[in-house]
PDB file of N, CA and C in Angstrom:
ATOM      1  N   UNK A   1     -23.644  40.019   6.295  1.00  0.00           N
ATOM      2  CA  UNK A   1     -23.813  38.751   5.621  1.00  0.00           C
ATOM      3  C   UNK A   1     -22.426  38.182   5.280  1.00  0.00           C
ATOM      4  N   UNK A   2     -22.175  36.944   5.657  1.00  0.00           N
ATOM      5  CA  UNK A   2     -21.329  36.194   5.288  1.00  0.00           C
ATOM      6  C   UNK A   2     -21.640  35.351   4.062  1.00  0.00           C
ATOM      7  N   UNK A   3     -20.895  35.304   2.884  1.00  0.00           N
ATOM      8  CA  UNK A   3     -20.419  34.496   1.828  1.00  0.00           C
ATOM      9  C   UNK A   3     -19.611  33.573   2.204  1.00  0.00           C
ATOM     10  N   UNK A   4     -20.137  32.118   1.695  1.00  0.00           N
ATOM     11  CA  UNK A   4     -18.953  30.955   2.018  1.00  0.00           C
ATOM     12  C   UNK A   4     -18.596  30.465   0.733  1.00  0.00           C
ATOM     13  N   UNK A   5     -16.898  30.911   0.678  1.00  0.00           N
ATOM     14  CA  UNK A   5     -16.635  30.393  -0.686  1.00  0.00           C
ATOM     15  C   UNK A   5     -16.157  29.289  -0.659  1.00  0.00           C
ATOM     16  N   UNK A   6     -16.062  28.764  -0.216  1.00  0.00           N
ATOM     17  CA  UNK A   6     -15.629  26.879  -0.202  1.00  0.00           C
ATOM     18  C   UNK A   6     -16.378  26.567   0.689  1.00  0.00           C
ATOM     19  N   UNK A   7     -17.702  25.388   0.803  1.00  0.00           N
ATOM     20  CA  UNK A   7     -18.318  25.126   1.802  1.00  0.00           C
ATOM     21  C   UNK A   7     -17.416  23.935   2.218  1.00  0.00           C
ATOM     22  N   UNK A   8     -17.496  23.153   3.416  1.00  0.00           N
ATOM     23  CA  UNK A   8     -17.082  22.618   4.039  1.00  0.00           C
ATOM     24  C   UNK A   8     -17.347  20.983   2.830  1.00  0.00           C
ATOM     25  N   UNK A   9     -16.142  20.504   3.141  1.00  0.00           N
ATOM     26  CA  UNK A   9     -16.167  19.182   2.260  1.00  0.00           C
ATOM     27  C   UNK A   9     -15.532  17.893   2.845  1.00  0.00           C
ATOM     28  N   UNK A  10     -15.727  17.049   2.374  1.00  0.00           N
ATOM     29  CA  UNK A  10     -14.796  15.883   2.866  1.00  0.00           C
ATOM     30  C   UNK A  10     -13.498  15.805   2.340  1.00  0.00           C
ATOM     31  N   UNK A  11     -12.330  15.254   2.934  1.00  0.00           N
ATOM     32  CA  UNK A  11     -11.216  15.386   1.563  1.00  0.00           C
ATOM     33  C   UNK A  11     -10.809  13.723   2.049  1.00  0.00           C
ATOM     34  N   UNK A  12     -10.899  13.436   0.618  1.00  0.00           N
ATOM     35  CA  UNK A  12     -10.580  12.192   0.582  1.00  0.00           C
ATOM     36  C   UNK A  12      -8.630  12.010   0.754  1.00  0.00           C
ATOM     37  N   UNK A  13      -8.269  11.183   0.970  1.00  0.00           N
ATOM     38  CA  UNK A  13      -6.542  10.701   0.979  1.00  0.00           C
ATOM     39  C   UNK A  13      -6.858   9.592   0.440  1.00  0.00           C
ATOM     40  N   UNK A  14      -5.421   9.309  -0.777  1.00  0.00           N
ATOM     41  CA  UNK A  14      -5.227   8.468  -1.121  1.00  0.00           C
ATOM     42  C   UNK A  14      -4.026   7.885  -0.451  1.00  0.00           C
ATOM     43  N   UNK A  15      -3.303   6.849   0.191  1.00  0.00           N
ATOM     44  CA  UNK A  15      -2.358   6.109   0.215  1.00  0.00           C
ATOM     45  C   UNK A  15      -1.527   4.907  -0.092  1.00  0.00           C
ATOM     46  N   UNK A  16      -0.974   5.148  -0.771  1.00  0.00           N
ATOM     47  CA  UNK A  16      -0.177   4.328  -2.305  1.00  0.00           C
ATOM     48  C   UNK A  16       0.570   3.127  -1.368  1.00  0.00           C
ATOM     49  N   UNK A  17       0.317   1.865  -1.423  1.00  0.00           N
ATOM     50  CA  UNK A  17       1.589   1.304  -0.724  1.00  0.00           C
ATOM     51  C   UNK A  17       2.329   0.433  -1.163  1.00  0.00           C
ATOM     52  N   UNK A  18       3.456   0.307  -2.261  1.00  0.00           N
ATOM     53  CA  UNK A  18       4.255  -0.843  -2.992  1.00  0.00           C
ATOM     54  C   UNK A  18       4.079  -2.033  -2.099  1.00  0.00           C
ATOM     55  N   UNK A  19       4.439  -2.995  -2.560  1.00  0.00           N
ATOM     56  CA  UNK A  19       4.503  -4.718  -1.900  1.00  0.00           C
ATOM     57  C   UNK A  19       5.647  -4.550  -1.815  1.00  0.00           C
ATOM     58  N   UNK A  20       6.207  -5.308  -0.749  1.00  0.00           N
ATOM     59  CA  UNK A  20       7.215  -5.218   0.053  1.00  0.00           C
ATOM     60  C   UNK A  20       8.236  -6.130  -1.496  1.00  0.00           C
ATOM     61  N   UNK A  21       9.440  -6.002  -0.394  1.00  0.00           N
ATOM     62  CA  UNK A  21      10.803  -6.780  -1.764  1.00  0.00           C
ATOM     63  C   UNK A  21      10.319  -8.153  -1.909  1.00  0.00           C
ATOM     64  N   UNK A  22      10.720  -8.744  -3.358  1.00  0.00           N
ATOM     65  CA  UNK A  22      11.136  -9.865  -3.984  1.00  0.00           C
ATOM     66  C   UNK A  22      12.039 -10.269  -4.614  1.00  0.00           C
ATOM     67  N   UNK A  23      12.332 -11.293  -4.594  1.00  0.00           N
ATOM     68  CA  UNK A  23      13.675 -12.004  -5.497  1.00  0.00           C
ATOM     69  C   UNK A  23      13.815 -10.899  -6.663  1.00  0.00           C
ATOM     70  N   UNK A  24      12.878 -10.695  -7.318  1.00  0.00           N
ATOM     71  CA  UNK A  24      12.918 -10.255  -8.558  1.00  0.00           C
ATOM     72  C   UNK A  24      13.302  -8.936  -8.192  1.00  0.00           C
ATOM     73  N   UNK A  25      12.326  -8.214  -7.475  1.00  0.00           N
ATOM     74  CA  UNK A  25      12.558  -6.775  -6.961  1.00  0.00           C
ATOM     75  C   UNK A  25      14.246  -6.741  -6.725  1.00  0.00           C
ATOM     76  N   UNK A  26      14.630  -7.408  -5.773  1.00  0.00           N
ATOM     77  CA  UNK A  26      15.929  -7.311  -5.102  1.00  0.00           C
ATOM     78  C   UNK A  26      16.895  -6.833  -6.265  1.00  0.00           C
ATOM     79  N   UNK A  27      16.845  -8.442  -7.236  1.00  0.00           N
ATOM     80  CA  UNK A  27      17.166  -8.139  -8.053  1.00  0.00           C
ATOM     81  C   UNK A  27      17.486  -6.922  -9.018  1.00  0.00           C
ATOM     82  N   UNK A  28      16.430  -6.189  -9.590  1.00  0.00           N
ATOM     83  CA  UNK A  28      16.029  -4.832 -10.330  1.00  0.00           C
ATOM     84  C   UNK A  28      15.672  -5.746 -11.582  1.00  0.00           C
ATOM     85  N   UNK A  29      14.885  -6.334 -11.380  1.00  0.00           N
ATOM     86  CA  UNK A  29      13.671  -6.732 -12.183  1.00  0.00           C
ATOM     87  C   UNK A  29      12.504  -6.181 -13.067  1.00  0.00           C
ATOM     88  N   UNK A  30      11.790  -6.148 -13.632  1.00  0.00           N
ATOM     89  CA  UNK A  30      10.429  -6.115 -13.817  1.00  0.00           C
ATOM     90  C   UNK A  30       9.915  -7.581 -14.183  1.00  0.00           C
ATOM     91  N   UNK A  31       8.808  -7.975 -14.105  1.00  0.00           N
ATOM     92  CA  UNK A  31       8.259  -9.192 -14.232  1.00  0.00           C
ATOM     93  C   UNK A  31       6.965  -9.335 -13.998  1.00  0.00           C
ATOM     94  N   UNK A  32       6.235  -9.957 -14.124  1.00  0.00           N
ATOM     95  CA  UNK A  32       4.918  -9.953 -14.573  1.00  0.00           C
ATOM     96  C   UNK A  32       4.022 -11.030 -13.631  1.00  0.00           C
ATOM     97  N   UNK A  33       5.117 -12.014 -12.753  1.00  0.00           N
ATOM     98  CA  UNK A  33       4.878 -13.280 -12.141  1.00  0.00           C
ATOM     99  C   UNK A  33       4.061 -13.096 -10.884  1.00  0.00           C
ATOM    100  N   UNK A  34       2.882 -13.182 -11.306  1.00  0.00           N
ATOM    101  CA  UNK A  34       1.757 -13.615 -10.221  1.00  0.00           C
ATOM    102  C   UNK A  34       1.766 -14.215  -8.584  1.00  0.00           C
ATOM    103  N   UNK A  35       2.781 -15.066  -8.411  1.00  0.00           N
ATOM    104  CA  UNK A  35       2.671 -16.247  -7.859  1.00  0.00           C
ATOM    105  C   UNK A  35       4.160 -15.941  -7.073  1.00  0.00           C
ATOM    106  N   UNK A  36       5.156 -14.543  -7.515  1.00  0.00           N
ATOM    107  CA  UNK A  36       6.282 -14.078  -6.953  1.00  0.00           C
ATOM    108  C   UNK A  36       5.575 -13.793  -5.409  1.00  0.00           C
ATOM    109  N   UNK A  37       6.715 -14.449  -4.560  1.00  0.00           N
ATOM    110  CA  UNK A  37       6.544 -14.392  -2.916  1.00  0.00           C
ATOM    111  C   UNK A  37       7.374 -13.410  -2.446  1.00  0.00           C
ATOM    112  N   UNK A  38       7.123 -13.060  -1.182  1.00  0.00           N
ATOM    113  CA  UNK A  38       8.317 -11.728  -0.533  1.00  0.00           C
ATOM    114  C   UNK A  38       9.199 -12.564  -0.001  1.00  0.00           C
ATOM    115  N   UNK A  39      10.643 -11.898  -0.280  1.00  0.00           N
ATOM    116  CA  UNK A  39      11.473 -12.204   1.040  1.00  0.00           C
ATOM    117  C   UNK A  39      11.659 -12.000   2.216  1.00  0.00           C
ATOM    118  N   UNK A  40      12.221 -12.129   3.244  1.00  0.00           N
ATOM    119  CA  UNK A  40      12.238 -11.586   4.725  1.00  0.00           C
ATOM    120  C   UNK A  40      12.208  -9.965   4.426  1.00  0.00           C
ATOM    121  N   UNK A  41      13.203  -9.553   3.872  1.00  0.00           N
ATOM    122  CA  UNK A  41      13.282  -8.135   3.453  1.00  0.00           C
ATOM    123  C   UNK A  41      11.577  -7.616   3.511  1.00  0.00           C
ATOM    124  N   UNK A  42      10.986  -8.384   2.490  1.00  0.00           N
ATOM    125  CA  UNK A  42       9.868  -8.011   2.229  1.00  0.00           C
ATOM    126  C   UNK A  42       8.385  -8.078   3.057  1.00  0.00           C
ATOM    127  N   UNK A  43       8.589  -9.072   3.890  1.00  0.00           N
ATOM    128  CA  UNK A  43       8.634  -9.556   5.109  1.00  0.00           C
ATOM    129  C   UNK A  43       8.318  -8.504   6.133  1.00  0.00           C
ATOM    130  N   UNK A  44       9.670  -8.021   6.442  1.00  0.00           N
ATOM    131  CA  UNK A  44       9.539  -6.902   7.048  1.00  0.00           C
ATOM    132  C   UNK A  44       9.169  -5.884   6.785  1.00  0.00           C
ATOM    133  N   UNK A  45       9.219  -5.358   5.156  1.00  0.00           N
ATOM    134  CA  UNK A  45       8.537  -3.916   4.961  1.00  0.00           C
ATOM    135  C   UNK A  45       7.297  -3.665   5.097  1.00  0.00           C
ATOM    136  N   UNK A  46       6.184  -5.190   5.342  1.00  0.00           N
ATOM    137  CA  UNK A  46       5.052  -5.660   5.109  1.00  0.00           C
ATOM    138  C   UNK A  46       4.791  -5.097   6.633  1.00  0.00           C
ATOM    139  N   UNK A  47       5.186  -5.624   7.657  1.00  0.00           N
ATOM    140  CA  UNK A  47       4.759  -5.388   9.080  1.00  0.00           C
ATOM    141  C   UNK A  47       5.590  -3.796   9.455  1.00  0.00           C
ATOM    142  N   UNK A  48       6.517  -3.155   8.530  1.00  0.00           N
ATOM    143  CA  UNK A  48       6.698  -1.395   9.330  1.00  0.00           C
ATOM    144  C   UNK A  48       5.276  -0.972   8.812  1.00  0.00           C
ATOM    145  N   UNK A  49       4.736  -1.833   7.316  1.00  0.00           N
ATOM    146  CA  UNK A  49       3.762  -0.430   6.904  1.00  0.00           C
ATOM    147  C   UNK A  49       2.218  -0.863   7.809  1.00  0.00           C
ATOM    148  N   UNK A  50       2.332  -2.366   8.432  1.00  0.00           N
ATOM    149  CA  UNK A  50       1.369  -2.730   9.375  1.00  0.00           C
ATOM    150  C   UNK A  50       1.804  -1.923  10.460  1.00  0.00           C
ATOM    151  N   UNK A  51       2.336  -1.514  11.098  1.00  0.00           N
ATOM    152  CA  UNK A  51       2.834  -0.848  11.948  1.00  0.00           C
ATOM    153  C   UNK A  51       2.088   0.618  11.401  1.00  0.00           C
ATOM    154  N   UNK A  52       2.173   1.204  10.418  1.00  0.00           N
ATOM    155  CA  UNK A  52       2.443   2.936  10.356  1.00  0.00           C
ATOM    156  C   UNK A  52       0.866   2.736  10.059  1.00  0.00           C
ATOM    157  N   UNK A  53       0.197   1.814   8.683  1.00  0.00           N
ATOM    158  CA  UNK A  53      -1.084   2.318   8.056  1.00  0.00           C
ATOM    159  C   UNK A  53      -2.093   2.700   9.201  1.00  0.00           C
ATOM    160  N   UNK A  54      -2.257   2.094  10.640  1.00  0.00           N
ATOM    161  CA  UNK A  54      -3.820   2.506  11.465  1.00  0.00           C
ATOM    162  C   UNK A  54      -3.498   3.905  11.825  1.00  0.00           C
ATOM    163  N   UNK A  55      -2.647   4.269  11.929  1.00  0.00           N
ATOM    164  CA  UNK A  55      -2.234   5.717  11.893  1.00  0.00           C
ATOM    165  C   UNK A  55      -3.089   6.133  10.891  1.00  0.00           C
ATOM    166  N   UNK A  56      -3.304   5.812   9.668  1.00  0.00           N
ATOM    167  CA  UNK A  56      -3.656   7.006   8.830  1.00  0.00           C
ATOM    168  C   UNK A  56      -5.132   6.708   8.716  1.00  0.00           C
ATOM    169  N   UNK A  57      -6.165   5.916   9.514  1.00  0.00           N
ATOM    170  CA  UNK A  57      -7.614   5.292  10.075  1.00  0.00           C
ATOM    171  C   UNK A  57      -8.085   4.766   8.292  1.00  0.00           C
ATOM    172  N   UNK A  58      -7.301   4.353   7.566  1.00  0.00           N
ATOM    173  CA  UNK A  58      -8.169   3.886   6.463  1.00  0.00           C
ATOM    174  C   UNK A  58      -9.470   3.576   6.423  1.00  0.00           C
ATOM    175  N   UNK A  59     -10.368   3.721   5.205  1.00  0.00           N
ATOM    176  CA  UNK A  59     -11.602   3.027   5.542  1.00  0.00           C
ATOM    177  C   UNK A  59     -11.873   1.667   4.878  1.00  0.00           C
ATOM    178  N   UNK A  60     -10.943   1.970   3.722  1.00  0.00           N
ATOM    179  CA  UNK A  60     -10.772   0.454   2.684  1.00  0.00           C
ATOM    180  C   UNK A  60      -9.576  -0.015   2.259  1.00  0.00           C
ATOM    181  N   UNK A  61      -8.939  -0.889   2.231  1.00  0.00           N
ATOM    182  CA  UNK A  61      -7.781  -1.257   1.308  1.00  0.00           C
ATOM    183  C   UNK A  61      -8.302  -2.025   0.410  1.00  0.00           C
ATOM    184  N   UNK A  62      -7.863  -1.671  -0.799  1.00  0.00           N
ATOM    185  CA  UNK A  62      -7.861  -2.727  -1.990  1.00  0.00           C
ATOM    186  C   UNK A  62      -6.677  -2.693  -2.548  1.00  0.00           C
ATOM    187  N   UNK A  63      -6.605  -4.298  -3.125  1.00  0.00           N
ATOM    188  CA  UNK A  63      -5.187  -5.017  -3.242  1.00  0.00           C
ATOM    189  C   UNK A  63      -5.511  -5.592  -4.712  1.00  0.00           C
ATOM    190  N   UNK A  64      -3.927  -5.961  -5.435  1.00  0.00           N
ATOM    191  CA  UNK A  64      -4.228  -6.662  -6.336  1.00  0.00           C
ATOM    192  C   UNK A  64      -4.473  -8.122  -6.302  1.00  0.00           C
ATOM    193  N   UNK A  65      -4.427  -9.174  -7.122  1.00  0.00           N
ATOM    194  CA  UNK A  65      -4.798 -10.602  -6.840  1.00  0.00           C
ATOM    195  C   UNK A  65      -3.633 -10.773  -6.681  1.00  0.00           C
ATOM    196  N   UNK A  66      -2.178 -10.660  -6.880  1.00  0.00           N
ATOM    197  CA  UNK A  66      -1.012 -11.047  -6.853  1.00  0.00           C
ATOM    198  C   UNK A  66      -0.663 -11.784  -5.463  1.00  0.00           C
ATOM    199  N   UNK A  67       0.573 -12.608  -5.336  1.00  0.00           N
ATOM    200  CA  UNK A  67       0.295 -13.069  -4.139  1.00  0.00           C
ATOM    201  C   UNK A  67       1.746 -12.354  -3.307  1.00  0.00           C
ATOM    202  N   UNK A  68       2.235 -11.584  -3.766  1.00  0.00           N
ATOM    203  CA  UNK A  68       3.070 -10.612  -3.242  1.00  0.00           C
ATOM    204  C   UNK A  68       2.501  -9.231  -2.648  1.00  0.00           C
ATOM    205  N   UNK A  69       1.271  -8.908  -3.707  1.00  0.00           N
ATOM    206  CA  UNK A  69       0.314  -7.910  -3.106  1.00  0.00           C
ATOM    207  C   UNK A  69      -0.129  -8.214  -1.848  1.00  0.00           C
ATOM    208  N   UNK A  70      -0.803  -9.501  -1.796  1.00  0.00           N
ATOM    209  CA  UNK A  70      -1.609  -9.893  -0.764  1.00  0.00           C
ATOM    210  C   UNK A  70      -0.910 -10.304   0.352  1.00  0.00           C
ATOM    211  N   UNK A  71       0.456 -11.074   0.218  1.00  0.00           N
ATOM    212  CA  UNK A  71       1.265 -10.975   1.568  1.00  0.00           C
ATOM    213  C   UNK A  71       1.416  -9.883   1.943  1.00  0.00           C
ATOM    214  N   UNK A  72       1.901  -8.468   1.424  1.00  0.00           N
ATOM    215  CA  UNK A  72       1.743  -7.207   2.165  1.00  0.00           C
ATOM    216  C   UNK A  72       0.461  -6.792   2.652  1.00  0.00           C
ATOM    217  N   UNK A  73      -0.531  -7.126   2.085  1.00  0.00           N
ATOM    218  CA  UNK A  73      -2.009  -6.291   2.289  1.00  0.00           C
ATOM    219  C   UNK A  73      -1.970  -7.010   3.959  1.00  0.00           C
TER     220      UNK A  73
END
């Protein structure tokens, strides 16, 4: 007889992804501004992590309302 001490499970991943740079960011900021846009910088960090995320087959992204969030999302 076999005992199974861990039955087989799903394992969830989480993957964290900052919004790409802003004025403010660049800066070394904190700020609170909603309506803060990316720069090219940011721009680009937006399309490496479009580039890397189907790699990791997500099943959902959720974003904040921000509109710096949402240019990266």
């Amino acid at each position: 007889m076999t005992e199974v001490l861990h039955p087989e499970e799903t394992v969830t991943t989480f993957v964290l992804i900052r919004h790409g740079h802003t004025a403010q960011t660049e800066g070394g900021l904190l700020y609170n501004d909603h309506e803060a846009q990316l720069t090219p910088v940011g721009r680009q960090q937006a399309r490496m992590a479009a580039e890397w995320l189907p790699c990791e087959s997500p099943d959902v992204l959720l974003t904040s309302g921000a509109l710096r969030v949402r240019e990266t999302a």
